[in-house]
PDB file of N, CA and C in Angstrom:
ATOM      1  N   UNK A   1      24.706  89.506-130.042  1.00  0.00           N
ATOM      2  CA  UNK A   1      25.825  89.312-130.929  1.00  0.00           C
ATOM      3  C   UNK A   1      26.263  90.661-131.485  1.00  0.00           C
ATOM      4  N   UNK A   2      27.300  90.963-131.711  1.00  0.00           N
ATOM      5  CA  UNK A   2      28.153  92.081-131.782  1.00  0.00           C
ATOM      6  C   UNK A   2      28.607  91.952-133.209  1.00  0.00           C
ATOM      7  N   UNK A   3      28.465  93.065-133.840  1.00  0.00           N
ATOM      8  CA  UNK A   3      28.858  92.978-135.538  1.00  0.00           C
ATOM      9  C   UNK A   3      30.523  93.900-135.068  1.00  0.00           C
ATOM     10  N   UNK A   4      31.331  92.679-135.825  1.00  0.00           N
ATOM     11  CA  UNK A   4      32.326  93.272-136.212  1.00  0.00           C
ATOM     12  C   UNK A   4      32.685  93.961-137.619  1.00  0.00           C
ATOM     13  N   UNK A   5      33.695  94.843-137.270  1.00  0.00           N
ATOM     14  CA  UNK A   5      34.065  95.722-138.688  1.00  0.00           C
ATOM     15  C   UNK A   5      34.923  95.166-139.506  1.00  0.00           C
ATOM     16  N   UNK A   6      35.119  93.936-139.136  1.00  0.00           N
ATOM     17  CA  UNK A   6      36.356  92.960-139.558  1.00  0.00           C
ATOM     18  C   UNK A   6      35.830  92.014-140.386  1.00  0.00           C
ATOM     19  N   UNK A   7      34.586  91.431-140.047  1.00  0.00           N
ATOM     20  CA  UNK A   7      33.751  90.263-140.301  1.00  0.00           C
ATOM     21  C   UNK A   7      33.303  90.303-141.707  1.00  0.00           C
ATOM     22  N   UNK A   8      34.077  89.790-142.452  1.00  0.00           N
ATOM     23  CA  UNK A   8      33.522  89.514-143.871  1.00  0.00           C
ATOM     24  C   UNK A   8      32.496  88.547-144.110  1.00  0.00           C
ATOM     25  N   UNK A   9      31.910  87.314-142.987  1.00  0.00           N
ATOM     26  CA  UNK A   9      31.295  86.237-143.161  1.00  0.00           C
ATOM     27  C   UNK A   9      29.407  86.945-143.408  1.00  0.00           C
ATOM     28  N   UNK A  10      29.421  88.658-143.028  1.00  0.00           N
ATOM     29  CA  UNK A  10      28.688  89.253-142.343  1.00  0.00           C
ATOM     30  C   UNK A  10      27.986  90.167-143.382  1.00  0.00           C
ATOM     31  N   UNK A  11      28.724  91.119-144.054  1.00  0.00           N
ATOM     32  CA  UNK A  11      29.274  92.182-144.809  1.00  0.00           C
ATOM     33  C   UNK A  11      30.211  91.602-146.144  1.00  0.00           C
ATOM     34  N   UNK A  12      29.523  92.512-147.140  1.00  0.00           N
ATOM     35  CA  UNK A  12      30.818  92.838-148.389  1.00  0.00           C
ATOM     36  C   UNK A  12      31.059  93.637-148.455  1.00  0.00           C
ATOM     37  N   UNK A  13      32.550  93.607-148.336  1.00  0.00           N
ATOM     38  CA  UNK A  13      33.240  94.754-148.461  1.00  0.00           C
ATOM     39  C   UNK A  13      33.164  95.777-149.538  1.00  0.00           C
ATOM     40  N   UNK A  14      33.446  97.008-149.793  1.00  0.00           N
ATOM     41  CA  UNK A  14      33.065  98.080-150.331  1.00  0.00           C
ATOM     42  C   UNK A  14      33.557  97.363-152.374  1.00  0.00           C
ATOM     43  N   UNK A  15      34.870  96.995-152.315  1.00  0.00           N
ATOM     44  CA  UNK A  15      35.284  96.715-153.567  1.00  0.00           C
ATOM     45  C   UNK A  15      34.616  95.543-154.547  1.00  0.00           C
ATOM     46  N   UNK A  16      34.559  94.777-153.739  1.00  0.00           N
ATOM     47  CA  UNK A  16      33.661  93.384-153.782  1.00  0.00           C
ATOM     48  C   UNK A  16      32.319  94.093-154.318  1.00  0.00           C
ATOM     49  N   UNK A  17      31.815  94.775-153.159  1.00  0.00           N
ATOM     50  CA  UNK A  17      30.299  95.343-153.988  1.00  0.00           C
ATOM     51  C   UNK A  17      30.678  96.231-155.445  1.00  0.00           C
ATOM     52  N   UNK A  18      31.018  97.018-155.427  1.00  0.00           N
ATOM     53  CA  UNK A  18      31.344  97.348-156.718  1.00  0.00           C
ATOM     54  C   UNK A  18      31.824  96.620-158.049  1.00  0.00           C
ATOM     55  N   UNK A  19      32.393  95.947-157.772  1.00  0.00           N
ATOM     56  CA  UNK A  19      32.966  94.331-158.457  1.00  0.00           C
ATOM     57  C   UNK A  19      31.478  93.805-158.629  1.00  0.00           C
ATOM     58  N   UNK A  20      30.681  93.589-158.119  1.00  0.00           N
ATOM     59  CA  UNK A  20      28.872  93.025-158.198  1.00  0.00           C
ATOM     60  C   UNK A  20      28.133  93.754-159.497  1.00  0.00           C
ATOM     61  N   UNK A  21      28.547  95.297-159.122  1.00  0.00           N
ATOM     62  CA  UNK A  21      27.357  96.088-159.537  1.00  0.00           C
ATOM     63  C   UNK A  21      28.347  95.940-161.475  1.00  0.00           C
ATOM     64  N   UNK A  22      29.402  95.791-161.483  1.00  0.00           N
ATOM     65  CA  UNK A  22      30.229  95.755-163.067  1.00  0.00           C
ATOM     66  C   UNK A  22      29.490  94.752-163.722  1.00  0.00           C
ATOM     67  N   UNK A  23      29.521  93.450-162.644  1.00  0.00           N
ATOM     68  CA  UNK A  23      28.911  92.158-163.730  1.00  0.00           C
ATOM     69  C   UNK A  23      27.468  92.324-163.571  1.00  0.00           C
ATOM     70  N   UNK A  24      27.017  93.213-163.014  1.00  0.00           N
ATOM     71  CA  UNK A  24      25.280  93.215-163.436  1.00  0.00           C
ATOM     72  C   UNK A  24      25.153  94.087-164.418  1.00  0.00           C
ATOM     73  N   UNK A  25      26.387  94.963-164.817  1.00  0.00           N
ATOM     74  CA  UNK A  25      26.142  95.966-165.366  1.00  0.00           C
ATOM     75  C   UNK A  25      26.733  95.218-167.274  1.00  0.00           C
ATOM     76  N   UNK A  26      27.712  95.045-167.001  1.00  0.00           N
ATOM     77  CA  UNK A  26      28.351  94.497-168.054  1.00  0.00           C
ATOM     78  C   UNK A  26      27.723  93.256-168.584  1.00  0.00           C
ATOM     79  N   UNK A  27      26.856  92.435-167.940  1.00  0.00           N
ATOM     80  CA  UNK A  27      26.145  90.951-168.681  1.00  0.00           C
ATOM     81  C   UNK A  27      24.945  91.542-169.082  1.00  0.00           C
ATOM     82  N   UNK A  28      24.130  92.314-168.109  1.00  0.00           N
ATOM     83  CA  UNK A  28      22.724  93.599-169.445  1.00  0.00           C
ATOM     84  C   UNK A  28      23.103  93.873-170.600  1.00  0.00           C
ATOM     85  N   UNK A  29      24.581  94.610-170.550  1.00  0.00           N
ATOM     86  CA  UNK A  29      24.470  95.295-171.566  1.00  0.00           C
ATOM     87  C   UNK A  29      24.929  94.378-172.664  1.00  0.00           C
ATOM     88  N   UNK A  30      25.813  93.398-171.990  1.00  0.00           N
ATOM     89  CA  UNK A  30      25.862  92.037-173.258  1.00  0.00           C
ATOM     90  C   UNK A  30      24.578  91.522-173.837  1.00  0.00           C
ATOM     91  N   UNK A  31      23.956  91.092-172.996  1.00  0.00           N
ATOM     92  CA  UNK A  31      22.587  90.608-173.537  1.00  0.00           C
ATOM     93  C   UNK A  31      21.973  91.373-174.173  1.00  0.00           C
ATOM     94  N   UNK A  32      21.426  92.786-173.903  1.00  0.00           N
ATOM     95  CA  UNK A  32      21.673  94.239-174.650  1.00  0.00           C
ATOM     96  C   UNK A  32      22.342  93.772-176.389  1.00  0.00           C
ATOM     97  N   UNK A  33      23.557  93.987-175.950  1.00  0.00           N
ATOM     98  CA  UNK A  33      24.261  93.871-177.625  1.00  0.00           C
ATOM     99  C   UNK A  33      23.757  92.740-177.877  1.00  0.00           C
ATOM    100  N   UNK A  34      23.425  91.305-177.661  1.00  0.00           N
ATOM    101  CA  UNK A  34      23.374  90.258-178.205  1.00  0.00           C
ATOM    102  C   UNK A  34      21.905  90.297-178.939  1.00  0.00           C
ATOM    103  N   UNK A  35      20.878  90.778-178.155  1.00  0.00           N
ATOM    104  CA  UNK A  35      19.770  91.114-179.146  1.00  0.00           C
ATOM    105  C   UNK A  35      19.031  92.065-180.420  1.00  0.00           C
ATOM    106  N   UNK A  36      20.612  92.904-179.610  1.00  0.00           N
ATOM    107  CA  UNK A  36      20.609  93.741-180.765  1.00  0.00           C
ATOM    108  C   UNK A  36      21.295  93.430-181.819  1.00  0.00           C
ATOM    109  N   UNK A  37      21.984  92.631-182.108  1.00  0.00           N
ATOM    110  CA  UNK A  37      22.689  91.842-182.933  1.00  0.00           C
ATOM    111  C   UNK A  37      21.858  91.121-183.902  1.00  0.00           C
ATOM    112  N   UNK A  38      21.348  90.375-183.051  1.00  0.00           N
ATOM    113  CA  UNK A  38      20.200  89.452-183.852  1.00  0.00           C
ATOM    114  C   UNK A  38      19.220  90.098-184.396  1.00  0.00           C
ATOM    115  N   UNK A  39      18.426  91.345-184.160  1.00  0.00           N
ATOM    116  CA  UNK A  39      17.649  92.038-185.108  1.00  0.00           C
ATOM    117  C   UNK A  39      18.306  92.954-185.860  1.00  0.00           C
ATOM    118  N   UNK A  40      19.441  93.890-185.681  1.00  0.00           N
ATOM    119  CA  UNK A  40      19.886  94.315-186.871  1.00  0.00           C
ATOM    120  C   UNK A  40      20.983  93.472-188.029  1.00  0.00           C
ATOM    121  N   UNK A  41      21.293  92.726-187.081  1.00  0.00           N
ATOM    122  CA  UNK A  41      22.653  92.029-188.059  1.00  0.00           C
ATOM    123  C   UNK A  41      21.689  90.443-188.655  1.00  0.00           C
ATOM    124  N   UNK A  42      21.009  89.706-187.323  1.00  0.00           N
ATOM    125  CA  UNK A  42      21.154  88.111-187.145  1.00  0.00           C
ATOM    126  C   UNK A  42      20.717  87.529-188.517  1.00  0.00           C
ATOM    127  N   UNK A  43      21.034  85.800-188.579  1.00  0.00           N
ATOM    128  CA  UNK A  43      20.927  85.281-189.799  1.00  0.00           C
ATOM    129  C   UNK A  43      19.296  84.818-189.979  1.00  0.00           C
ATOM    130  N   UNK A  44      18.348  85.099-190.980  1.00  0.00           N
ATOM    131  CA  UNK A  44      17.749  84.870-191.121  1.00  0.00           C
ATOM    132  C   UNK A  44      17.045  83.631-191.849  1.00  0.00           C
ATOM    133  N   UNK A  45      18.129  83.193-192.350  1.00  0.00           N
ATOM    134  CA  UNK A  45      18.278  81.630-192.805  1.00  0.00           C
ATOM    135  C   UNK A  45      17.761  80.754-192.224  1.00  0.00           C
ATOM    136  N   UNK A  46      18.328  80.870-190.934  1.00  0.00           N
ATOM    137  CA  UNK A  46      18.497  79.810-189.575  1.00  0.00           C
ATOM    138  C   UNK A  46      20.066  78.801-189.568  1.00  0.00           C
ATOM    139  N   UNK A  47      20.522  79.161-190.870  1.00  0.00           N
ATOM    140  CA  UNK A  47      21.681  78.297-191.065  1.00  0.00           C
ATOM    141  C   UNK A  47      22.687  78.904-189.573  1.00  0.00           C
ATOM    142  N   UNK A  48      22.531  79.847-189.557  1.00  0.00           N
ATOM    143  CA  UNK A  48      23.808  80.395-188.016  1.00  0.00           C
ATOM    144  C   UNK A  48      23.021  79.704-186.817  1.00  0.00           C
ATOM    145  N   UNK A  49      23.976  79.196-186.400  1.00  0.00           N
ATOM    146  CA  UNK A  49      23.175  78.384-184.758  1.00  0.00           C
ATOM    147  C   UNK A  49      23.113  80.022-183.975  1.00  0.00           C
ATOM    148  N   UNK A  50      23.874  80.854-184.027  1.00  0.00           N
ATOM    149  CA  UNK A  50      23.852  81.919-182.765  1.00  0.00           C
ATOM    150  C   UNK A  50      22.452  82.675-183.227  1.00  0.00           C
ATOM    151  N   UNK A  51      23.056  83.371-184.193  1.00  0.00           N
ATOM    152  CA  UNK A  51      22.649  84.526-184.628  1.00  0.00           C
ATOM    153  C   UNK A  51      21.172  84.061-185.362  1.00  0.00           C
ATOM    154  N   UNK A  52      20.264  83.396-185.675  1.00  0.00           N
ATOM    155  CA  UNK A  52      19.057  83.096-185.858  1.00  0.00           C
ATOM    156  C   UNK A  52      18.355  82.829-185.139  1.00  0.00           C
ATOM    157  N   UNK A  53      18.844  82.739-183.478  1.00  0.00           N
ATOM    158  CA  UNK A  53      17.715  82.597-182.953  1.00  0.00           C
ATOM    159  C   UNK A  53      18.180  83.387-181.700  1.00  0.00           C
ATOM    160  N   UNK A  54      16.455  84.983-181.426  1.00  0.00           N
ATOM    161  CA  UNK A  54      17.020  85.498-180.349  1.00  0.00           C
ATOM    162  C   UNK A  54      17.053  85.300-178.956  1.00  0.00           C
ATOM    163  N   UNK A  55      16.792  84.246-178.455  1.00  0.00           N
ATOM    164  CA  UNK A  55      17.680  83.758-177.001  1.00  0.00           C
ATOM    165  C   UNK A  55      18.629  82.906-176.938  1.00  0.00           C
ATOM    166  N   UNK A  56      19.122  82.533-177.988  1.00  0.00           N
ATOM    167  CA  UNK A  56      20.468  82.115-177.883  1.00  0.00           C
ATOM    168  C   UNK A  56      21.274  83.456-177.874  1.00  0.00           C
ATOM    169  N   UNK A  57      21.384  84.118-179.271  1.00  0.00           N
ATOM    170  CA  UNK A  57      22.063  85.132-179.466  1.00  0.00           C
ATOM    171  C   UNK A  57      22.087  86.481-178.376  1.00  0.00           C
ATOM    172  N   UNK A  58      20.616  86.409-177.162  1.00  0.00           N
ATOM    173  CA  UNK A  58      21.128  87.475-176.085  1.00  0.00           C
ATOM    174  C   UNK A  58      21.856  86.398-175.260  1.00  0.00           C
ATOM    175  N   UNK A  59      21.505  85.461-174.876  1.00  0.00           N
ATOM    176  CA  UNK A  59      22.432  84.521-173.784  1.00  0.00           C
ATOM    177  C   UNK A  59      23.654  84.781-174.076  1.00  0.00           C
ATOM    178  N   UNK A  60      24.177  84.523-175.329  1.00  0.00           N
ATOM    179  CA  UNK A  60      25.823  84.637-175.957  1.00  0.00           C
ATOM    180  C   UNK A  60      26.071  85.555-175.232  1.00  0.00           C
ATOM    181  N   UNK A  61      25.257  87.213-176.164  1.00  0.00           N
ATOM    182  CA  UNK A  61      25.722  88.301-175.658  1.00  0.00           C
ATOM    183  C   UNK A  61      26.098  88.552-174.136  1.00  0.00           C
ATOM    184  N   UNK A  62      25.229  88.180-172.890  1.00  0.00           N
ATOM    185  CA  UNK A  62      25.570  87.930-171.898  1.00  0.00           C
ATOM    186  C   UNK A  62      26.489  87.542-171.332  1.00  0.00           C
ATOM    187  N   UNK A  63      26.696  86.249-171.593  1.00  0.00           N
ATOM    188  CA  UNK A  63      28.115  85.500-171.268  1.00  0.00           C
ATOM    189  C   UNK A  63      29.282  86.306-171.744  1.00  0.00           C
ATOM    190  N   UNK A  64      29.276  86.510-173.023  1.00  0.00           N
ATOM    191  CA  UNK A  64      30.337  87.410-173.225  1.00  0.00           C
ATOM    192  C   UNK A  64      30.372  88.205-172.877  1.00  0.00           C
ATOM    193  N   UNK A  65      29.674  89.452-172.386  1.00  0.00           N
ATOM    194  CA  UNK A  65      29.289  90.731-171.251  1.00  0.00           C
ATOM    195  C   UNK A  65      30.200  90.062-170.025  1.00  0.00           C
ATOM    196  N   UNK A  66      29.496  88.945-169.538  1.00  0.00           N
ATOM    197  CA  UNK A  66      29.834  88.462-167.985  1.00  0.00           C
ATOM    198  C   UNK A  66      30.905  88.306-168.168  1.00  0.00           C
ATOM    199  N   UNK A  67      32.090  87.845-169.537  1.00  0.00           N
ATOM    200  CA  UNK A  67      33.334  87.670-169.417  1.00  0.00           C
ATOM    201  C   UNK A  67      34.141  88.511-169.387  1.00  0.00           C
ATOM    202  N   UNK A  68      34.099  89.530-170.117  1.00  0.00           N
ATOM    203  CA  UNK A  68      34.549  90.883-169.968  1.00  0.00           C
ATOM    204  C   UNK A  68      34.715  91.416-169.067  1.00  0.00           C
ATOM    205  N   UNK A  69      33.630  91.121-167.507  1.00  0.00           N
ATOM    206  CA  UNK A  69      34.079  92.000-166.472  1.00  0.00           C
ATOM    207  C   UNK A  69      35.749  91.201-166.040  1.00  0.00           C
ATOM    208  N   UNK A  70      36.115  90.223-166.251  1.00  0.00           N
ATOM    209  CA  UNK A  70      37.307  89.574-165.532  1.00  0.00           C
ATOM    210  C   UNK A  70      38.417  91.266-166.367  1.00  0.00           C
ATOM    211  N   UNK A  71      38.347  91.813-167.342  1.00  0.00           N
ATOM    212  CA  UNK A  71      39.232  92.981-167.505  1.00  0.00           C
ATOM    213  C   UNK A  71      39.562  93.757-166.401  1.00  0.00           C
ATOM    214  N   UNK A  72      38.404  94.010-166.136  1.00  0.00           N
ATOM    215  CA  UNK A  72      38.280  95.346-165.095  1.00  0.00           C
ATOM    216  C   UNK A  72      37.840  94.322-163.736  1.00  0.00           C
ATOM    217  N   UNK A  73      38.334  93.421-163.272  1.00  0.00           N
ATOM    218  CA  UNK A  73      38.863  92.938-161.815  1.00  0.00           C
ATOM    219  C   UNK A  73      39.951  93.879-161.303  1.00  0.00           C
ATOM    220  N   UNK A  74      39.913  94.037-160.481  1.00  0.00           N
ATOM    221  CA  UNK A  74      40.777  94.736-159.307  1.00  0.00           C
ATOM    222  C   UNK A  74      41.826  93.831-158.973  1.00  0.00           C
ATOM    223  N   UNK A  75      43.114  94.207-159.354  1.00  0.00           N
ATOM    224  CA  UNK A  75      44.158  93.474-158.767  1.00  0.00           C
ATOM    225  C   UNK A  75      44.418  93.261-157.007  1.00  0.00           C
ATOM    226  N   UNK A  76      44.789  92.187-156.837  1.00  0.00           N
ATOM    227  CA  UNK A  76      45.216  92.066-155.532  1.00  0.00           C
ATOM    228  C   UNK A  76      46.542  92.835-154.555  1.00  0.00           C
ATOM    229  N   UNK A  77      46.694  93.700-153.685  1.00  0.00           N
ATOM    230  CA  UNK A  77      47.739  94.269-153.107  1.00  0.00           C
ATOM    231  C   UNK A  77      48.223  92.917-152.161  1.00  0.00           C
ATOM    232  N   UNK A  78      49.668  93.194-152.121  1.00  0.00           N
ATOM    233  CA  UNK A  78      50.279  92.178-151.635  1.00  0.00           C
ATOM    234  C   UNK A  78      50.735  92.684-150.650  1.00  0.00           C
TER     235      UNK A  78
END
């Protein structure tokens, strides 16, 4: 079998991978801020559902990390 240079079913393409390495990069560093949140800022009450407890509050951070990369998506050429 013969690898084509065409064959995306095969290969990711160069942009696509880079597009990969943003949301691995950008949901760390959310989760990153989100725990850091919770020990310098979080509620110690427990009254805050996020912020009192720290794996909720890195998960948040995450997700919101992971949402952020949709900014920096690469537009489509037409």
């Amino acid at each position: 079998m013969e690898l084509n240079e065409n064959d995306n079913s095969t290969m990711r393409s160069a942009p696509k991978r880079a597009f990969l390495i943003y949301e691995i990069v950008f949901t760390a560093l959310g989760a990153l801020g989100g725990f850091l949140y919770y020990a310098f800022v979080g509620c110690t009450s427990g009254s805050c559902p996020i912020t009192s407890n720290p794996w909720i509050s890195t998960i948040w951070g995450a997700v919101m990390g992971y949402l952020l990369t949709g900014i920096f998506k690469p537009s489509k050429k037409k």
